[in-house]
Protein backbone atom coordinates (compact mmCIF):
# COMPACT_ATOMS: atom_id res chain seq x y z
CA UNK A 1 11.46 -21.04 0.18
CA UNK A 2 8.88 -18.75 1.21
CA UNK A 3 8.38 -18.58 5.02
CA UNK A 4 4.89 -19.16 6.55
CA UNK A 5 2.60 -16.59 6.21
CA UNK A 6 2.15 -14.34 9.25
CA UNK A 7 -1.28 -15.18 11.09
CA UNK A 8 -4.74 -12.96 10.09
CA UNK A 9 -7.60 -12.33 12.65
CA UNK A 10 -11.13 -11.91 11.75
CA UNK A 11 -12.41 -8.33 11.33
CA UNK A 12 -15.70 -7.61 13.47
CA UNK A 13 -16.86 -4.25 12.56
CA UNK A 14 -16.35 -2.35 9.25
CA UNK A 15 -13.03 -1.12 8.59
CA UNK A 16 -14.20 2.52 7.38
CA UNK A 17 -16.03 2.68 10.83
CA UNK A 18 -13.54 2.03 12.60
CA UNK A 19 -11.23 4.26 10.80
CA UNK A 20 -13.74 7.26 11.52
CA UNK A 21 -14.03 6.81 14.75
CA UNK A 22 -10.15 6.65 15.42
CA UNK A 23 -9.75 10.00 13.32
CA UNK A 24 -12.63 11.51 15.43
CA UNK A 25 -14.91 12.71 11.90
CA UNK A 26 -18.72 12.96 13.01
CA UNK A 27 -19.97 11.06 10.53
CA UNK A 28 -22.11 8.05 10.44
CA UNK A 29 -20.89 5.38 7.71
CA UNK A 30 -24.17 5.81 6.47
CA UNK A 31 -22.86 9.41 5.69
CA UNK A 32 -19.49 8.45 4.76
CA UNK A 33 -20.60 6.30 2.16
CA UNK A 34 -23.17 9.25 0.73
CA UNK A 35 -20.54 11.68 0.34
CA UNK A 36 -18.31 8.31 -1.07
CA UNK A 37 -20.73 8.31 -4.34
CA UNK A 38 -21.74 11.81 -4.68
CA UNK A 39 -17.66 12.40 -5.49
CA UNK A 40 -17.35 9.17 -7.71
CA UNK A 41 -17.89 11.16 -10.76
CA UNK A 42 -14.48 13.39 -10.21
CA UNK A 43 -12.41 9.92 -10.54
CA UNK A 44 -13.02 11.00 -14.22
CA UNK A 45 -10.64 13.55 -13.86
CA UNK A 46 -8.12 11.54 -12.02
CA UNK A 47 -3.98 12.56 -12.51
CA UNK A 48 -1.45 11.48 -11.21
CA UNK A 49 0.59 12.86 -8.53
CA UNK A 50 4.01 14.22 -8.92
CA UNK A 51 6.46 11.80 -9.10
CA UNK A 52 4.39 8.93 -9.96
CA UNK A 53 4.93 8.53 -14.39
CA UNK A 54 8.18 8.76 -14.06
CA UNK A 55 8.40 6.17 -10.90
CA UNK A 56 6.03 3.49 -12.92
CA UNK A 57 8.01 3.98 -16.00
CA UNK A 58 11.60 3.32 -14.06
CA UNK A 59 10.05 0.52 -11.79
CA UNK A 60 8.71 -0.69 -15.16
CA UNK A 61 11.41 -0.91 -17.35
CA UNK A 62 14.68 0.46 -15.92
CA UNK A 63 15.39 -1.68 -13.05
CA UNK A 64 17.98 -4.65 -12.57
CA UNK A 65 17.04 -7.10 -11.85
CA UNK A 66 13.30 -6.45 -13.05
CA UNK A 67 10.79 -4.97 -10.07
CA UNK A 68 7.68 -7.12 -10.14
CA UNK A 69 4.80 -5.22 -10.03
CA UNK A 70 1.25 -6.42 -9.04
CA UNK A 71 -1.64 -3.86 -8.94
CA UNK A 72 -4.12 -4.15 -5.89
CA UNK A 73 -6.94 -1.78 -4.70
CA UNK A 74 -9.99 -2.72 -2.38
CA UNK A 75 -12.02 -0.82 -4.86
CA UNK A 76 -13.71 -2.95 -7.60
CA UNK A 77 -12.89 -3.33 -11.25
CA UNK A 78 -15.30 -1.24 -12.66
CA UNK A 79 -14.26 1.64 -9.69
CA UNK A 80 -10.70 1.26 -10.22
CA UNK A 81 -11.27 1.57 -14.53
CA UNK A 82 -13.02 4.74 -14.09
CA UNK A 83 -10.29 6.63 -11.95
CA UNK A 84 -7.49 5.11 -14.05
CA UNK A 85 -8.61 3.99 -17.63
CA UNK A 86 -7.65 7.26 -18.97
CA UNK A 87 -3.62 7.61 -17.96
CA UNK A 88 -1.87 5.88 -20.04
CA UNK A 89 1.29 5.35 -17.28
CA UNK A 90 -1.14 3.09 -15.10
CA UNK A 91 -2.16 0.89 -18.19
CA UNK A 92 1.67 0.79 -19.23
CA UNK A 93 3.25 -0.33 -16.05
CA UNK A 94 0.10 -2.68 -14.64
CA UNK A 95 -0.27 -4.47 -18.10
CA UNK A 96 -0.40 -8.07 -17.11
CA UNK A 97 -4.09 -8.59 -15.52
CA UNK A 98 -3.12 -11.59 -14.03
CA UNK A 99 -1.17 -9.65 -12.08
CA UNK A 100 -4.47 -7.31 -10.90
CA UNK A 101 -6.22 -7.90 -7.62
CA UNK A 102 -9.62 -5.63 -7.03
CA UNK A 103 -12.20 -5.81 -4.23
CA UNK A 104 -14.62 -8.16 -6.14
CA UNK A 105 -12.19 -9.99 -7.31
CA UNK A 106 -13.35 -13.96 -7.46
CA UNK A 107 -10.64 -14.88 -5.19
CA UNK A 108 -11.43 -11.97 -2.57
CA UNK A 109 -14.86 -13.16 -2.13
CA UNK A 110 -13.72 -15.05 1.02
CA UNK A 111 -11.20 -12.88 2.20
CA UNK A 112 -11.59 -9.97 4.67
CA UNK A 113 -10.74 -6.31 2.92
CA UNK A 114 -8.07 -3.72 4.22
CA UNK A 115 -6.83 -3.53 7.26
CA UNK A 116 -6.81 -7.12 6.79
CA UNK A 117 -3.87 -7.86 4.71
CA UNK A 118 -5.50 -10.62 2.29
CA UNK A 119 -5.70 -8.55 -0.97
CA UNK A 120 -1.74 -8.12 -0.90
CA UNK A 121 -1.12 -11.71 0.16
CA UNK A 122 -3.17 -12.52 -3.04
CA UNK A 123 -0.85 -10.22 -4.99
CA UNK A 124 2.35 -11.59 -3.85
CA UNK A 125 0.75 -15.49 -4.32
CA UNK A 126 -0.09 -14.64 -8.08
CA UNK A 127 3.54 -12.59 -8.72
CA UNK A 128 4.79 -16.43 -7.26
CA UNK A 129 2.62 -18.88 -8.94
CA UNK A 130 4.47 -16.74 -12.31
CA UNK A 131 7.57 -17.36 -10.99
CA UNK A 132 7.40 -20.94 -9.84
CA UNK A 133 6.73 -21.25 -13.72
CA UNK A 134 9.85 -19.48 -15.07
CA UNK A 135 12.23 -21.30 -12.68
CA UNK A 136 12.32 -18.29 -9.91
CA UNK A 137 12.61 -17.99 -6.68
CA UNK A 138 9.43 -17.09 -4.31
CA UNK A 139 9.22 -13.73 -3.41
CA UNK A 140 9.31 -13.20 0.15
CA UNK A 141 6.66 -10.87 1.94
CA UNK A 142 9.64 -8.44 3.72
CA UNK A 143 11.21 -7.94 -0.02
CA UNK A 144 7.52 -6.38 -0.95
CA UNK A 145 7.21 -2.62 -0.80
CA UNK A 146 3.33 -1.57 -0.82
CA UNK A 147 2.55 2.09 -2.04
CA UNK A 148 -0.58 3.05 -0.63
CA UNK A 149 -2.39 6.28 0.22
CA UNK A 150 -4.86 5.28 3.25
CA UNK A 151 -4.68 4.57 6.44
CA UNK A 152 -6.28 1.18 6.70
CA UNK A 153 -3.90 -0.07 3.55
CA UNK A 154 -0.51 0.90 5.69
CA UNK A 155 -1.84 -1.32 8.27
CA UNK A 156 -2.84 -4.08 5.80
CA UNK A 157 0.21 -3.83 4.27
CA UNK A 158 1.92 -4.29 7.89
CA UNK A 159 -0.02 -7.53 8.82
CA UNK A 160 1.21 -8.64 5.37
CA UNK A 161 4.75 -8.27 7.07
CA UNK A 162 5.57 -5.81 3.79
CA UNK A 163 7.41 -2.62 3.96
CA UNK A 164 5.15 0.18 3.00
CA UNK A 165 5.38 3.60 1.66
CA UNK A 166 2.38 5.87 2.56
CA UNK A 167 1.60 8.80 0.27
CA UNK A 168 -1.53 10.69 1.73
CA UNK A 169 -3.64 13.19 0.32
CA UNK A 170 -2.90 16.37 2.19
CA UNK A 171 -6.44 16.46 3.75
CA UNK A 172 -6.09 12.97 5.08
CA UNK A 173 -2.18 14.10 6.16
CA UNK A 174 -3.61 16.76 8.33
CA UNK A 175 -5.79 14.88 10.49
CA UNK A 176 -3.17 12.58 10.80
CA UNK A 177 -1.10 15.64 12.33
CA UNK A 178 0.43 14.17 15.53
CA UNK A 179 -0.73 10.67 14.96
CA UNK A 180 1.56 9.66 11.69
CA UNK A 181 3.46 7.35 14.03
CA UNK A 182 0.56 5.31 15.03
CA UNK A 183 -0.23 5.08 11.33
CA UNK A 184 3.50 3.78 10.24
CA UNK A 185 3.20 1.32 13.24
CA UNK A 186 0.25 0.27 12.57
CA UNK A 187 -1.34 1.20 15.13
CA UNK A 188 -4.66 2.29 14.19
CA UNK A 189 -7.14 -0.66 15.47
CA UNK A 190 -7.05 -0.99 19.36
CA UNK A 191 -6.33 -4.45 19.28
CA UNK A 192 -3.64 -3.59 16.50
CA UNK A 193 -1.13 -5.82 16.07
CA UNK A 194 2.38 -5.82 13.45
CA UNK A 195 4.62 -8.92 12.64
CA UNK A 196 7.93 -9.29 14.27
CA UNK A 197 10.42 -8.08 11.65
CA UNK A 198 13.78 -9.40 13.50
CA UNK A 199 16.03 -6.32 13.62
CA UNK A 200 14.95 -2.99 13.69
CA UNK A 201 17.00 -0.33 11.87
CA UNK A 202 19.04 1.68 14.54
CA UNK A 203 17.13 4.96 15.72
CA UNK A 204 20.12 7.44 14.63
CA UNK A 205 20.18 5.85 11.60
CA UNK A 206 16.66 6.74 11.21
CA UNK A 207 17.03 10.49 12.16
CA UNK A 208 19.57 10.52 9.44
CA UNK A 209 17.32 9.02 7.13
CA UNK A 210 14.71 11.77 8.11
CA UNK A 211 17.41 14.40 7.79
CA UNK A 212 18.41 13.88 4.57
CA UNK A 213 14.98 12.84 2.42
CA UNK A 214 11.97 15.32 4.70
CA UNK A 215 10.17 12.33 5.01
CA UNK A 216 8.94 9.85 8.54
CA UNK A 217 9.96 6.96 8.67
CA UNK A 218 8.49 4.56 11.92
CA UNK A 219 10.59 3.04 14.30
CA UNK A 220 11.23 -0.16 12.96
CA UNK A 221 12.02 1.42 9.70
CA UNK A 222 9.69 -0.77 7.83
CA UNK A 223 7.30 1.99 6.62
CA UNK A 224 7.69 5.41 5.64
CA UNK A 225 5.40 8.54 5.15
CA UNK A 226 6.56 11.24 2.23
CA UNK A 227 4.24 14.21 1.05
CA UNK A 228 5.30 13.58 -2.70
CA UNK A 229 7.23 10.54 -4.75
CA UNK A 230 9.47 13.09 -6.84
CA UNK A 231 12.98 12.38 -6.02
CA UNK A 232 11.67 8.33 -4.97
CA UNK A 233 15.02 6.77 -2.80
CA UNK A 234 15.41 3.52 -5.02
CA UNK A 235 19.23 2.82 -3.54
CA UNK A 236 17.01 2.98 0.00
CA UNK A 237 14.62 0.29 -1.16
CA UNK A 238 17.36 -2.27 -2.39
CA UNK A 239 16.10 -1.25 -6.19
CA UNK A 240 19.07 -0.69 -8.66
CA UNK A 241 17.98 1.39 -11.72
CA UNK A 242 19.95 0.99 -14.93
């Protein structure tokens, strides 16, 4: 049985605001959100990162027992079509919409966006509702592993009490020099605040960890920063590939 979910608090203030203001950018969200649409035309031209058609295509269909996948993006439907309508890899691997979660989604319409972890506690209910049908067992939330490329979805993914995997763009990465940590820990809201995960893997294990793949992983070794997803540590995650 699924344990009870972790407990949410109510966000005041805009999560992009806050997020500029904690990276020190001088720019109003009035700004923010100018430059925002005056870029949404390059989503046209979208790829994918290194790593990434080959991951979706092993997490897809080479793994034993099956992964369950769930796709879920604070951007809307429409948004999310236009940066990935055109790679076939996404459409492939993400095929079930009942398995999709966007920012307008019906069932979001009540729920507070990222850093908030809502949108992936949607995911993982849906991925469970399917299961309760076949005859599964409930997923738990510390069996998740969230992929996610900003700041403000590590943390969500953290409140979620899922392990996360951050893959920034190498802009965002470098004003994040020095402060990666705080990110992994989630640790970017003042009144921040991560679920008690029980048992923290053992710091030397960690620098081995760091050693051996070039990546950060956080203290409690329940989220991890890499530059790229070529060479992607399934044995790490628990995921068997066949």
């Amino acid at each position: 049985m699924a344990q009870e979910l972790p407990p949410v608090r109510t966000c005041i203030f805009d999560g992009t605001l806050r997020l500029l203001d904690w990276a020190e950018l001088p720019l109003s969200l009035t700004n923010w959100k100018a430059k925002e649409k005056e870029g949404t035309h390059l989503f046209k031209n979208s790829q994918l990162l290194p790593g990434i058609e080959k991951l979706l295509n092993t997490l897809h269909t080479k793994t034993s027992p099956p992964v369950k996948l769930s796709l879920a993006s604070s951007a809307g439907r429409e948004l999310s079509a236009l940066k990935t309508s055109h790679i076939p890899a996404i459409a492939f691997a993400f095929s079930d919409p009942a398995f999709h979660v966007f920012g307008d989604d019906p069932e979001m319409s009540d729920s507070r966006k990222k850093p908030e972890p809502d949108i992936f506690l949607i995911a993982l209910k849906r991925l469970n509702e399917a299961l309760a049908v076949s005859g599964e067992r409930a997923l738990e939330w510390r069996e998740c592993l969230v992929f996610e490329d900003s700041i403000a979805g590590v943390e969500a993914a953290r409140r979620a009490g899922m392990r996360v995997l951050w893959v920034p763009h190498p802009g965002l990465a470098e004003v994040c020099v020095g402060r990666g940590m705080d990110v992994l820990m989630g640790r970017t809201e003042e009144d921040g605040r991560v679920p008690d995960y029980g048992d923290a893997i053992e710091m030397d294990e960690l620098v081995t960890k760091v050693a051996d793949t070039g990546s950060l992983v956080s203290e409690d070794g329940m989220a991890e920063m890499r530059v790229s997803l070529d060479s992607f540590p399934y044995e790490w995650y628990g995921i068997n590939t066949c």
